[in-house]
PDB file of N, CA and C in Angstrom:
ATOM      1  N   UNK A   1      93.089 120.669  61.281  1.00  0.00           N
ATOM      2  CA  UNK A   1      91.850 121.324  60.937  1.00  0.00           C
ATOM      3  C   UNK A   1      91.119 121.680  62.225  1.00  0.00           C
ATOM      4  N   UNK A   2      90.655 122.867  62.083  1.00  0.00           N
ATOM      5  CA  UNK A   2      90.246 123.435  63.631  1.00  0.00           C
ATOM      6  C   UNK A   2      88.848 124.024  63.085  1.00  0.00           C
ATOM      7  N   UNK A   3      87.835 124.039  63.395  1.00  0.00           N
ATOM      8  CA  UNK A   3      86.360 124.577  62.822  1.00  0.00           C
ATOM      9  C   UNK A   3      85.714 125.002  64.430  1.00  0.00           C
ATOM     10  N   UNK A   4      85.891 126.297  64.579  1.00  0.00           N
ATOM     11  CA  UNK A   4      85.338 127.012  65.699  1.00  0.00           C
ATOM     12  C   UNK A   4      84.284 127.433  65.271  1.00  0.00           C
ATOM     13  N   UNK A   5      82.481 126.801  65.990  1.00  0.00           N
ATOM     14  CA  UNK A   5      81.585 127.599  66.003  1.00  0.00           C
ATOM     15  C   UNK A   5      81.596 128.680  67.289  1.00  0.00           C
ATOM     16  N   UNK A   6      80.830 129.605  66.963  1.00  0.00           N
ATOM     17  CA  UNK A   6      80.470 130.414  68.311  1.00  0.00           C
ATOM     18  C   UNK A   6      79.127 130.633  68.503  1.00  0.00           C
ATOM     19  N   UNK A   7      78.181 130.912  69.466  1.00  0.00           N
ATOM     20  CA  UNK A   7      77.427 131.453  69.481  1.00  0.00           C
ATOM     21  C   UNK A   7      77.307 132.355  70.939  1.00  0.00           C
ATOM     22  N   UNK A   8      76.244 132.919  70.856  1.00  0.00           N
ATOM     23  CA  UNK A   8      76.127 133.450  72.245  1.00  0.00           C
ATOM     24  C   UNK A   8      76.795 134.700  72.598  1.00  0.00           C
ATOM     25  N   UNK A   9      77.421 135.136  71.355  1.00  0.00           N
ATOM     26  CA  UNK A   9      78.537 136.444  71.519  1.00  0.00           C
ATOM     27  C   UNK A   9      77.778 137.044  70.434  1.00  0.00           C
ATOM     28  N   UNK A  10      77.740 138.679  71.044  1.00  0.00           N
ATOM     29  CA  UNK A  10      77.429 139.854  69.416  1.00  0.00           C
ATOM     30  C   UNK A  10      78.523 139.664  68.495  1.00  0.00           C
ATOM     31  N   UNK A  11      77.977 139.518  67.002  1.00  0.00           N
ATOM     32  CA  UNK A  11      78.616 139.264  66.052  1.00  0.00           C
ATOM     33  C   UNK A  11      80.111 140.211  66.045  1.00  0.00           C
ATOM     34  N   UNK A  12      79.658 141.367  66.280  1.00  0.00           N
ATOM     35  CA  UNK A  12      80.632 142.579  66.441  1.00  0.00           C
ATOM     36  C   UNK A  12      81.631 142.259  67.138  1.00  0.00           C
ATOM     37  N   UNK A  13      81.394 141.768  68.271  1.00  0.00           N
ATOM     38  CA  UNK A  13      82.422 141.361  69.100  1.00  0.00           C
ATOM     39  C   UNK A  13      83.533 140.339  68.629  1.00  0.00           C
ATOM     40  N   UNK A  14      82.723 138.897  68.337  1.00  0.00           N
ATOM     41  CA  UNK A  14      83.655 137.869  67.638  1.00  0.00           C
ATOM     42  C   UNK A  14      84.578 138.682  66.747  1.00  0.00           C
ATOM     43  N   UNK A  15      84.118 139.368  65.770  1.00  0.00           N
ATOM     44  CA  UNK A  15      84.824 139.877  64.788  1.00  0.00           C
ATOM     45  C   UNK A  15      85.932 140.976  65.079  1.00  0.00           C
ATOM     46  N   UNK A  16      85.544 141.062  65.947  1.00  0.00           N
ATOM     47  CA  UNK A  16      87.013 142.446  66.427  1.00  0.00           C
ATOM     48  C   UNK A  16      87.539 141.276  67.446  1.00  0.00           C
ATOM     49  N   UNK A  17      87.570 140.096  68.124  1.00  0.00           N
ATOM     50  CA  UNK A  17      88.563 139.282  68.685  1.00  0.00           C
ATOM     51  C   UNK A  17      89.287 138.439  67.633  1.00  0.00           C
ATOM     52  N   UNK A  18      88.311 137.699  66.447  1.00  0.00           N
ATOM     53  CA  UNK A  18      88.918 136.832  66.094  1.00  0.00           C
ATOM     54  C   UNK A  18      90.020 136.687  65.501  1.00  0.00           C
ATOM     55  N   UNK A  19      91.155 137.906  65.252  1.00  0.00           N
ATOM     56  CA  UNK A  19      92.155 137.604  64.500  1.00  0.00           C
ATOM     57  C   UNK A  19      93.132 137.546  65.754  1.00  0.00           C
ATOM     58  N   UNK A  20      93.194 137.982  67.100  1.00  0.00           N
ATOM     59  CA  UNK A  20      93.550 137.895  68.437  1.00  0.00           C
ATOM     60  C   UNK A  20      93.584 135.969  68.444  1.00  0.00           C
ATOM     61  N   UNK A  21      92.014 135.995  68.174  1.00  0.00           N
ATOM     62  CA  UNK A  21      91.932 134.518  69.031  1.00  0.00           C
ATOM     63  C   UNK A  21      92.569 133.311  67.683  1.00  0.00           C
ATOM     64  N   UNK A  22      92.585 133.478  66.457  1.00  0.00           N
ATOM     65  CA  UNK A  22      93.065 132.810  65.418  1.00  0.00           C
ATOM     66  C   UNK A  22      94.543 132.622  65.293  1.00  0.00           C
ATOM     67  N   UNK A  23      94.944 133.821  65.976  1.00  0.00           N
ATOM     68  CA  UNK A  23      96.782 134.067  65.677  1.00  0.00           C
ATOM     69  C   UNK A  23      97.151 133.305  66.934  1.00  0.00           C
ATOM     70  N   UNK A  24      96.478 133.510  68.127  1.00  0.00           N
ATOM     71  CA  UNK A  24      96.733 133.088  70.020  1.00  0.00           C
ATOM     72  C   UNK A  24      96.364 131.358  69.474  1.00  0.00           C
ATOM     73  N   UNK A  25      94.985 131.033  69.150  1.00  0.00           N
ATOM     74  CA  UNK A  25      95.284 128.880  68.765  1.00  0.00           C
ATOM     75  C   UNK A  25      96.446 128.771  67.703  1.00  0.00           C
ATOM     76  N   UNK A  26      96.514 129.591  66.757  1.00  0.00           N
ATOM     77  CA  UNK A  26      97.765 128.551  65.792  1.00  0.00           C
ATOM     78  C   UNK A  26      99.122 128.534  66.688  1.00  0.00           C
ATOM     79  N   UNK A  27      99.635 129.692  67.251  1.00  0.00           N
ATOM     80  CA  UNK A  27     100.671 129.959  68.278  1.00  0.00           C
ATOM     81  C   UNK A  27     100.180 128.459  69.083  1.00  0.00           C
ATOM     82  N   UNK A  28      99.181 128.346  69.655  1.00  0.00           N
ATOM     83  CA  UNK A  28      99.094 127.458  70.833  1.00  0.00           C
ATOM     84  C   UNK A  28      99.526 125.937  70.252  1.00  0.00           C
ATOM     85  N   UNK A  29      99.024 125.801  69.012  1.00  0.00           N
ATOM     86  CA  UNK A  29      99.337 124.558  68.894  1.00  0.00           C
ATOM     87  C   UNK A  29      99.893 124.689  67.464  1.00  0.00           C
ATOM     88  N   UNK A  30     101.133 125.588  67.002  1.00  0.00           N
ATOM     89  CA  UNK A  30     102.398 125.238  66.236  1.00  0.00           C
ATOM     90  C   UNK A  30     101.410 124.858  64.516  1.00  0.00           C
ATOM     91  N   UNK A  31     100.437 125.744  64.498  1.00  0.00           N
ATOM     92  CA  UNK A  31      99.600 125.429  63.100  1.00  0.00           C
ATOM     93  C   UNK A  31      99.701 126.653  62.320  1.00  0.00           C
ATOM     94  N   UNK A  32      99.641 126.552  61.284  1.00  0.00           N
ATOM     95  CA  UNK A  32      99.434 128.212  60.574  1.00  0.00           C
ATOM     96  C   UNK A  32      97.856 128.662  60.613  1.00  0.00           C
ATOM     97  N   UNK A  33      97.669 129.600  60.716  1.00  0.00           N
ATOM     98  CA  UNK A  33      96.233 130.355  60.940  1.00  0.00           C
ATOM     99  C   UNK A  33      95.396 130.159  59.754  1.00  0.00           C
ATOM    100  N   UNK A  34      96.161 129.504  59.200  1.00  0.00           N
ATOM    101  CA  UNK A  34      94.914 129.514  57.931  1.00  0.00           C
ATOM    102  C   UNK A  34      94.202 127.850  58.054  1.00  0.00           C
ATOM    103  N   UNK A  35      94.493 127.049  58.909  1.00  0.00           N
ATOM    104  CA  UNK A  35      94.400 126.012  59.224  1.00  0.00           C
ATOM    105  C   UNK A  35      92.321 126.518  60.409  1.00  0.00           C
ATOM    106  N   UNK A  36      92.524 127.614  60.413  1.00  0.00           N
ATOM    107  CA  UNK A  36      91.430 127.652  61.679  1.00  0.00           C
ATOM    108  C   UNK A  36      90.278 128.272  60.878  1.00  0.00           C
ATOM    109  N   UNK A  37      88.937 128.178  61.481  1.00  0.00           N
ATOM    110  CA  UNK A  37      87.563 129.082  61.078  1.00  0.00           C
ATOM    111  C   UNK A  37      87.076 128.860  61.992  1.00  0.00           C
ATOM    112  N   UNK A  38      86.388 130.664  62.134  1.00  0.00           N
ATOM    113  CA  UNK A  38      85.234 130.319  62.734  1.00  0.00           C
ATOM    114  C   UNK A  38      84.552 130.422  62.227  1.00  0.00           C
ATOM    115  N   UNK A  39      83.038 130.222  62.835  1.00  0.00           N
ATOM    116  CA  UNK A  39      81.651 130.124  62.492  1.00  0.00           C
ATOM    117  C   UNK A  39      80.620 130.619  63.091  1.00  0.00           C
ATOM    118  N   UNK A  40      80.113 131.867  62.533  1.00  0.00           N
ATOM    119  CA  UNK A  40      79.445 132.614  64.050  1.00  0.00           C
ATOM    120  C   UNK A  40      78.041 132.271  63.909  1.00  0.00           C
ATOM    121  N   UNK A  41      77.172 131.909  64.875  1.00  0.00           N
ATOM    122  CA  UNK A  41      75.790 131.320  64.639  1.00  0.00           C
ATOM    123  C   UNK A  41      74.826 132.175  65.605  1.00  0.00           C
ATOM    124  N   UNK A  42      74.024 132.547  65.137  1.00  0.00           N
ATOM    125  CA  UNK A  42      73.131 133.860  65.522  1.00  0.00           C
ATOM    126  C   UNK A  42      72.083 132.716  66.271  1.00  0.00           C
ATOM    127  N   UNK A  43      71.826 133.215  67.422  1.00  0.00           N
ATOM    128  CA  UNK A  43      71.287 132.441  68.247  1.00  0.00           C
ATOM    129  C   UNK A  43      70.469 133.070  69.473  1.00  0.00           C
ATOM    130  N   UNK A  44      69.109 132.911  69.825  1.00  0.00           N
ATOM    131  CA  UNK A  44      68.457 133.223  70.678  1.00  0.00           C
ATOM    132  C   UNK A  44      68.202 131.990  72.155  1.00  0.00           C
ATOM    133  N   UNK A  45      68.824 131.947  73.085  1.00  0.00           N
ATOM    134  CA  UNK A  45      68.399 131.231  74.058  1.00  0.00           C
ATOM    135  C   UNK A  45      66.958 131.610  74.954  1.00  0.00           C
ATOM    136  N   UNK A  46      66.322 130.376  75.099  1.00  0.00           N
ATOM    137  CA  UNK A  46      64.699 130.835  75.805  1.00  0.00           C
ATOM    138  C   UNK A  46      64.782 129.471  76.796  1.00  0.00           C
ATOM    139  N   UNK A  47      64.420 130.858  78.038  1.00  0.00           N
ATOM    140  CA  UNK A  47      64.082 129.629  79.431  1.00  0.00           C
ATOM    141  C   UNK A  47      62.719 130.496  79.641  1.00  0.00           C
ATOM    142  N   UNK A  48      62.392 130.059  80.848  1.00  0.00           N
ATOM    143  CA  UNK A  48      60.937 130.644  81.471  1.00  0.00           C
ATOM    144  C   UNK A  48      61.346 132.017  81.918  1.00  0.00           C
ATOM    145  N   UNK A  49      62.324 132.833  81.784  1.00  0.00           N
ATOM    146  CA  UNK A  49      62.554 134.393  81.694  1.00  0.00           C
ATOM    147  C   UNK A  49      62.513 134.804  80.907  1.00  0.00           C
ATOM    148  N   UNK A  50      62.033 134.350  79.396  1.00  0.00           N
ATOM    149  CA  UNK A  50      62.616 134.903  78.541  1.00  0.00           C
ATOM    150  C   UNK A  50      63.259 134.287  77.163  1.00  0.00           C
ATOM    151  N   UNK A  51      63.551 135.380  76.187  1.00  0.00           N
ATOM    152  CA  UNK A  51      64.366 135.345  75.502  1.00  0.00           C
ATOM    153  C   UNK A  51      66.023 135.773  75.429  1.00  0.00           C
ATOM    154  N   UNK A  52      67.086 135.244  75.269  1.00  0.00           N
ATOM    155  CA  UNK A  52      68.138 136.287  75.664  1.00  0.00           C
ATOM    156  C   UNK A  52      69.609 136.067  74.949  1.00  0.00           C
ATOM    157  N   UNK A  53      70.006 136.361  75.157  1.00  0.00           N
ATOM    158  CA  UNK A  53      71.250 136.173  74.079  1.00  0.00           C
ATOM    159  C   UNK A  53      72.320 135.171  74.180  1.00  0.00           C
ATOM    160  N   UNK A  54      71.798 134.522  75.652  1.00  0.00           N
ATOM    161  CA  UNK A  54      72.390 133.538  76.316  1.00  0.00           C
ATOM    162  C   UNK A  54      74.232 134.016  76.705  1.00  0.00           C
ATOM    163  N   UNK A  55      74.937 132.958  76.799  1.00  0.00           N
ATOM    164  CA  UNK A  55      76.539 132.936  77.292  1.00  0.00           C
ATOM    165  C   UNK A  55      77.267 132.510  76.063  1.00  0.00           C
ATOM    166  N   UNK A  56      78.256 133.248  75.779  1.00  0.00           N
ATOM    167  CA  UNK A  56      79.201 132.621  74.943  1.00  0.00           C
ATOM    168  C   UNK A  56      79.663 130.827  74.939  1.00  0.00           C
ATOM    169  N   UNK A  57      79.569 130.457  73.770  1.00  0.00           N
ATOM    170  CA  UNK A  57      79.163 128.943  73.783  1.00  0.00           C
ATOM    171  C   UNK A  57      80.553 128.873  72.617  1.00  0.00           C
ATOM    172  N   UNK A  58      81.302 128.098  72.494  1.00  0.00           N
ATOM    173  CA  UNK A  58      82.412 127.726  71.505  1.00  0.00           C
ATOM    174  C   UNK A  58      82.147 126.293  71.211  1.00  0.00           C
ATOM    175  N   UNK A  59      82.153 125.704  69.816  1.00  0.00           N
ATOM    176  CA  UNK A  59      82.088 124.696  70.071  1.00  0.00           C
ATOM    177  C   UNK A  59      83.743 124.206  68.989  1.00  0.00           C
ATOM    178  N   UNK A  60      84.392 123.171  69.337  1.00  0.00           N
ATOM    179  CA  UNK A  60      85.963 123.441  68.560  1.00  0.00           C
ATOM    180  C   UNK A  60      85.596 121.937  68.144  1.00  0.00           C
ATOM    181  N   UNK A  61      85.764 121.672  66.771  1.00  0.00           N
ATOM    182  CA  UNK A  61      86.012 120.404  65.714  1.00  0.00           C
ATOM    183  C   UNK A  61      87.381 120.301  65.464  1.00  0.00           C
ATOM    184  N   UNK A  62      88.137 118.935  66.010  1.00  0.00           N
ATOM    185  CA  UNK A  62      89.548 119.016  65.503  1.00  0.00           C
ATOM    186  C   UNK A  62      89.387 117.573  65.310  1.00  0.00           C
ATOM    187  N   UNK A  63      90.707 117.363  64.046  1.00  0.00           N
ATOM    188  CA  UNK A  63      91.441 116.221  63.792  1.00  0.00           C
ATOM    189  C   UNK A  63      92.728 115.835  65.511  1.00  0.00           C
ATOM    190  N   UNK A  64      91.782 114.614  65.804  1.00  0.00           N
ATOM    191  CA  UNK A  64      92.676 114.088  66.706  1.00  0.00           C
ATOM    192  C   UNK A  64      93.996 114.741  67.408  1.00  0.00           C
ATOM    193  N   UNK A  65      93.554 115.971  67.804  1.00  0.00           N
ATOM    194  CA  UNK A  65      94.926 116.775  68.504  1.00  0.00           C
ATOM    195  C   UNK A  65      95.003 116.212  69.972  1.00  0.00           C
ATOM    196  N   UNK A  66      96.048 116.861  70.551  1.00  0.00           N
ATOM    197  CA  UNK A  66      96.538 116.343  71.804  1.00  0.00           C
ATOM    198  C   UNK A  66      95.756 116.910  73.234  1.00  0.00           C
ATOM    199  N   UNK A  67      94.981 115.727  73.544  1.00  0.00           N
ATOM    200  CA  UNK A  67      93.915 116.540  74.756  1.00  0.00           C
ATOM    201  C   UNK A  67      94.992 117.201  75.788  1.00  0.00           C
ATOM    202  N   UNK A  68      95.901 117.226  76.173  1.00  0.00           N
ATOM    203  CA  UNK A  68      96.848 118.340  76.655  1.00  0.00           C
ATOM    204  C   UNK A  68      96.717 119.588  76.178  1.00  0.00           C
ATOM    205  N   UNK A  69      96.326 119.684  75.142  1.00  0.00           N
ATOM    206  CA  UNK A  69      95.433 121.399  74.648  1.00  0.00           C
ATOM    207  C   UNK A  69      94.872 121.422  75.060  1.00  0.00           C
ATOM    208  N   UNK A  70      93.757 120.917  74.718  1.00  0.00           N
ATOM    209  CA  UNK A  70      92.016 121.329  75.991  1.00  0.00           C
ATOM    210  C   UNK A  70      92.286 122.761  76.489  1.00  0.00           C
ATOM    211  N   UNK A  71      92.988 122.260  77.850  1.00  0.00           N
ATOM    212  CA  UNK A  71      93.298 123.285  78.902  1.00  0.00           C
ATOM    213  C   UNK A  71      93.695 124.446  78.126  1.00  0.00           C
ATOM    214  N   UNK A  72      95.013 124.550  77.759  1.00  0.00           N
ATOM    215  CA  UNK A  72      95.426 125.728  77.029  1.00  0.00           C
ATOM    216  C   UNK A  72      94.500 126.734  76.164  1.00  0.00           C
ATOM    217  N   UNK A  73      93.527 125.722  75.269  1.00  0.00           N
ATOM    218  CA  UNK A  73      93.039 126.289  74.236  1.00  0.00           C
ATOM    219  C   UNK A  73      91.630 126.963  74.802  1.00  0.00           C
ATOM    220  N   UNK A  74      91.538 126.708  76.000  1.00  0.00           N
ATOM    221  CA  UNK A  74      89.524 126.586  76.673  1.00  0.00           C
ATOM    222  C   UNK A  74      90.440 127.995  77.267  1.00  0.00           C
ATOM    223  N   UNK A  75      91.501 128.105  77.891  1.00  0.00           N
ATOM    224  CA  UNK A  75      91.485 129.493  78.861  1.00  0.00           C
ATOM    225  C   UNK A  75      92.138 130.557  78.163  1.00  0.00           C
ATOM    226  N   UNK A  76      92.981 130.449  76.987  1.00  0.00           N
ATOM    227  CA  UNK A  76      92.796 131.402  75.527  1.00  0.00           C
ATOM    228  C   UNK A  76      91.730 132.218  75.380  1.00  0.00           C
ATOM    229  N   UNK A  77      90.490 131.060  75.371  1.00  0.00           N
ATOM    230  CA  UNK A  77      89.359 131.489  74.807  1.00  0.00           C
ATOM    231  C   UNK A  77      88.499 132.447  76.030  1.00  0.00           C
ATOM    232  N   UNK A  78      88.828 131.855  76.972  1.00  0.00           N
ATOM    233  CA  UNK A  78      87.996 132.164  77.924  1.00  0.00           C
ATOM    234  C   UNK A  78      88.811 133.935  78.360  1.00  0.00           C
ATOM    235  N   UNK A  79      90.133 133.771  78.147  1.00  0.00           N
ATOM    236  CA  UNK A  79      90.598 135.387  78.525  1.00  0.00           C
ATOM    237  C   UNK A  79      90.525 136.128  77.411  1.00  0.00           C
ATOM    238  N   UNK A  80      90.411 135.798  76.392  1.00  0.00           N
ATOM    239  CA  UNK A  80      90.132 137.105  75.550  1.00  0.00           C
ATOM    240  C   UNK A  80      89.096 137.104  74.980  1.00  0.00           C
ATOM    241  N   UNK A  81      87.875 136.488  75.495  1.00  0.00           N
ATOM    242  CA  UNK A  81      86.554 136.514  75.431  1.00  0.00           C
ATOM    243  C   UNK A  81      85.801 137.600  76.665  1.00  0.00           C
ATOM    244  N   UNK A  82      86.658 137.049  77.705  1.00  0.00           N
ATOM    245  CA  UNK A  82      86.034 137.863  79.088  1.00  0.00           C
ATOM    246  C   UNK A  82      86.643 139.258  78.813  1.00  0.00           C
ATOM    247  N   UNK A  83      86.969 139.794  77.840  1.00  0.00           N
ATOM    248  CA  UNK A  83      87.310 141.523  78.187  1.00  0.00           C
ATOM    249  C   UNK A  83      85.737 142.120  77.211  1.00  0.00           C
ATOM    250  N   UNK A  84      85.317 140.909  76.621  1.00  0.00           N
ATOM    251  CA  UNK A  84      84.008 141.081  76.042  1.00  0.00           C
ATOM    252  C   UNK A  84      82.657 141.100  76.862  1.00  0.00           C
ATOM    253  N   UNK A  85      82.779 140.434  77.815  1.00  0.00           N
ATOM    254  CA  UNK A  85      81.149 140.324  78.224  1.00  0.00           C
ATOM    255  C   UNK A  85      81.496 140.893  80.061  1.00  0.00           C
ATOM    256  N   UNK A  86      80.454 140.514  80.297  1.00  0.00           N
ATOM    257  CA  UNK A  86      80.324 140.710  81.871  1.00  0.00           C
ATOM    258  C   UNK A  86      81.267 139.735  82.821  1.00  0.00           C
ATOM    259  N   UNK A  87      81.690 139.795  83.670  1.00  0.00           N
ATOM    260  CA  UNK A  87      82.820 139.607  84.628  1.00  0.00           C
ATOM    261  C   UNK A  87      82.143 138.284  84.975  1.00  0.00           C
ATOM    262  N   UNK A  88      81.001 138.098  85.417  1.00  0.00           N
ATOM    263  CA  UNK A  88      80.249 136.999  85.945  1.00  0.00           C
ATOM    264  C   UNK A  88      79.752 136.136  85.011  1.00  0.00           C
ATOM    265  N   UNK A  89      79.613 136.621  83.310  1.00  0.00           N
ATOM    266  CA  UNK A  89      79.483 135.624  82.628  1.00  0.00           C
ATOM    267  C   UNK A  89      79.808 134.588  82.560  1.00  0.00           C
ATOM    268  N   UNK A  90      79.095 133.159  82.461  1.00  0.00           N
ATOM    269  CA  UNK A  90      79.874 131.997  81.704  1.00  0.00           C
ATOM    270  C   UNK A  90      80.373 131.888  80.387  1.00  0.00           C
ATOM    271  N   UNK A  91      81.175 131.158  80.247  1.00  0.00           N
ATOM    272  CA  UNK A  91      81.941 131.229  78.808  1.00  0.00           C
ATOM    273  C   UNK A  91      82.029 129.794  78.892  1.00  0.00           C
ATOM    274  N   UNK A  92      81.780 129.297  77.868  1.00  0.00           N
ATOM    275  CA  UNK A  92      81.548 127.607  77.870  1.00  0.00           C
ATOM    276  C   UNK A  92      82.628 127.026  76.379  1.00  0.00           C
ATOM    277  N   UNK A  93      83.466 126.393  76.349  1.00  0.00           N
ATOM    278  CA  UNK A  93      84.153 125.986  75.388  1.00  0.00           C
ATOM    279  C   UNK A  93      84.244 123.975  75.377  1.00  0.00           C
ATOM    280  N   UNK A  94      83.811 123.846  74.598  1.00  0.00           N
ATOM    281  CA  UNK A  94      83.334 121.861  73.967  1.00  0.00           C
ATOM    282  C   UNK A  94      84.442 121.920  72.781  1.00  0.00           C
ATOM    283  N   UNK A  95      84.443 120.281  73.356  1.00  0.00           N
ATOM    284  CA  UNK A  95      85.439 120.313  72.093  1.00  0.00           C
ATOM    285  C   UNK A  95      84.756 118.678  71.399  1.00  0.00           C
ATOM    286  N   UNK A  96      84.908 118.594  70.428  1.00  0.00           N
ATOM    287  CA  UNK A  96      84.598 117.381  69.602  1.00  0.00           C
ATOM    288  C   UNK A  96      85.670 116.811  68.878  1.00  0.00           C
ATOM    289  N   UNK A  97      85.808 115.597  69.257  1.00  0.00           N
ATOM    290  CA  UNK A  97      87.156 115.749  68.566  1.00  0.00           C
ATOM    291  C   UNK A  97      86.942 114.161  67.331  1.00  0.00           C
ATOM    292  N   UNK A  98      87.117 114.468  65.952  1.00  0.00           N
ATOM    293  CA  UNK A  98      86.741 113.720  65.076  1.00  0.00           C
ATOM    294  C   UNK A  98      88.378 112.844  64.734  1.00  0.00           C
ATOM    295  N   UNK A  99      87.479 111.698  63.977  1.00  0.00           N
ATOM    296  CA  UNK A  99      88.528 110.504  64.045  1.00  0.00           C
ATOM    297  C   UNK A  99      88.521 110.701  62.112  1.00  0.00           C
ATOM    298  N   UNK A 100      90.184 110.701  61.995  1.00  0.00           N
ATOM    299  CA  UNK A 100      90.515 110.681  60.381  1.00  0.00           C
ATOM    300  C   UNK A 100      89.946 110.155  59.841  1.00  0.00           C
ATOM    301  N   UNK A 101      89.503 108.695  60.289  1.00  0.00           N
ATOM    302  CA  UNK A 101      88.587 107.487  58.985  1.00  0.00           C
ATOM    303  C   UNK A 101      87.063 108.181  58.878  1.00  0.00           C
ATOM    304  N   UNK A 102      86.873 109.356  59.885  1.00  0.00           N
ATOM    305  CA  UNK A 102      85.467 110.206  59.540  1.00  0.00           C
ATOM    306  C   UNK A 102      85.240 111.253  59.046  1.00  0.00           C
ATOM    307  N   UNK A 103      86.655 111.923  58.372  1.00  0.00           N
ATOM    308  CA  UNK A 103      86.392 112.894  58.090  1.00  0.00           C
ATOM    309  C   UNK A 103      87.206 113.060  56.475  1.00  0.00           C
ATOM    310  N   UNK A 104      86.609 113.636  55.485  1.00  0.00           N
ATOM    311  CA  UNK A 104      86.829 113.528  53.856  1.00  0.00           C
ATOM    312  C   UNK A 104      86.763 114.615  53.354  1.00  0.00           C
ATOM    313  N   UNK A 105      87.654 115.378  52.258  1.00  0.00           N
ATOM    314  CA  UNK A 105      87.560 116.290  51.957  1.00  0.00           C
ATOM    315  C   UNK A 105      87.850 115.708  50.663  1.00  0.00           C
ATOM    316  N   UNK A 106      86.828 116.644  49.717  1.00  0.00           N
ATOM    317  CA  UNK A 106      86.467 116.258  48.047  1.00  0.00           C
ATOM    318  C   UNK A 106      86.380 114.451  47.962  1.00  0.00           C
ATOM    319  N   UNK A 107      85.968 114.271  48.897  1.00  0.00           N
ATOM    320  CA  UNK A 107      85.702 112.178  48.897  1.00  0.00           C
ATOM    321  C   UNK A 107      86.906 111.477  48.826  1.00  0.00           C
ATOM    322  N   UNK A 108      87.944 112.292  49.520  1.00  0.00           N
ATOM    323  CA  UNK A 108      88.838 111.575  49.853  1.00  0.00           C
ATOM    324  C   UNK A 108      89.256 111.403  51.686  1.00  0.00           C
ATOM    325  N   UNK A 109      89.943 110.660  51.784  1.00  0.00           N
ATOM    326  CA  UNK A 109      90.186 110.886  52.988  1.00  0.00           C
ATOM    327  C   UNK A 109      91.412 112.219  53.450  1.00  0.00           C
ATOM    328  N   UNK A 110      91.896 112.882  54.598  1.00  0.00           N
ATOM    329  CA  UNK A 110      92.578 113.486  54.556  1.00  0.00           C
ATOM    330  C   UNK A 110      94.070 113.239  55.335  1.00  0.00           C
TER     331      UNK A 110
END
């Protein structure tokens, strides 16, 4: 189970990458694509400049996968994200990674 939020990217954009970036993680880690979502979250960042649309932010929820992805899955994201924004952008990818005895689907465990 893979639950990709995003924020920080025009909606437009996510949506013309994500079947790129959905087909490129199941390839990466041997899952079928229907195993993945994202989640696009409309978001305004505010510092003392401003309001602004901030940097592409990923945040990835998985069942206990192999931190030997990390790497793989963060520079996926990060190259077919960067044909989206500015060259100097940051692109920030977190990962959370949840433990089976915490996670239940229809009140069962999975």
């Amino acid at each position: 189970m893979f639950r990709i939020r995003v924020r920080g990217l025009p909606f437009e954009d996510l949506e013309f990458l994500s079947e790129r970036l959905i087909r490129k993680l199941a390839s990466l880690t041997d899952l079928p694509a229907s195993l993945f979502t994202l989640e696009y979250e409309k978001s305004i960042y505010l510092s003392v400049a401003g309001a602004s649309s901030g940097f592409p932010y990923f945040e990835i929820s998985w069942l206990n996968s192999s931190p030997q992805l990390k790497p793989k899955i963060a520079t996926s994201i990060e190259e077919l994200v960067r044909t989206a924004v500015e060259p100097q952008q940051e692109i920030v990818v977190v990962f959370h990674d949840i433990d089976e005895q915490n996670y239940f689907k229809n009140g069962k465990h999975v």
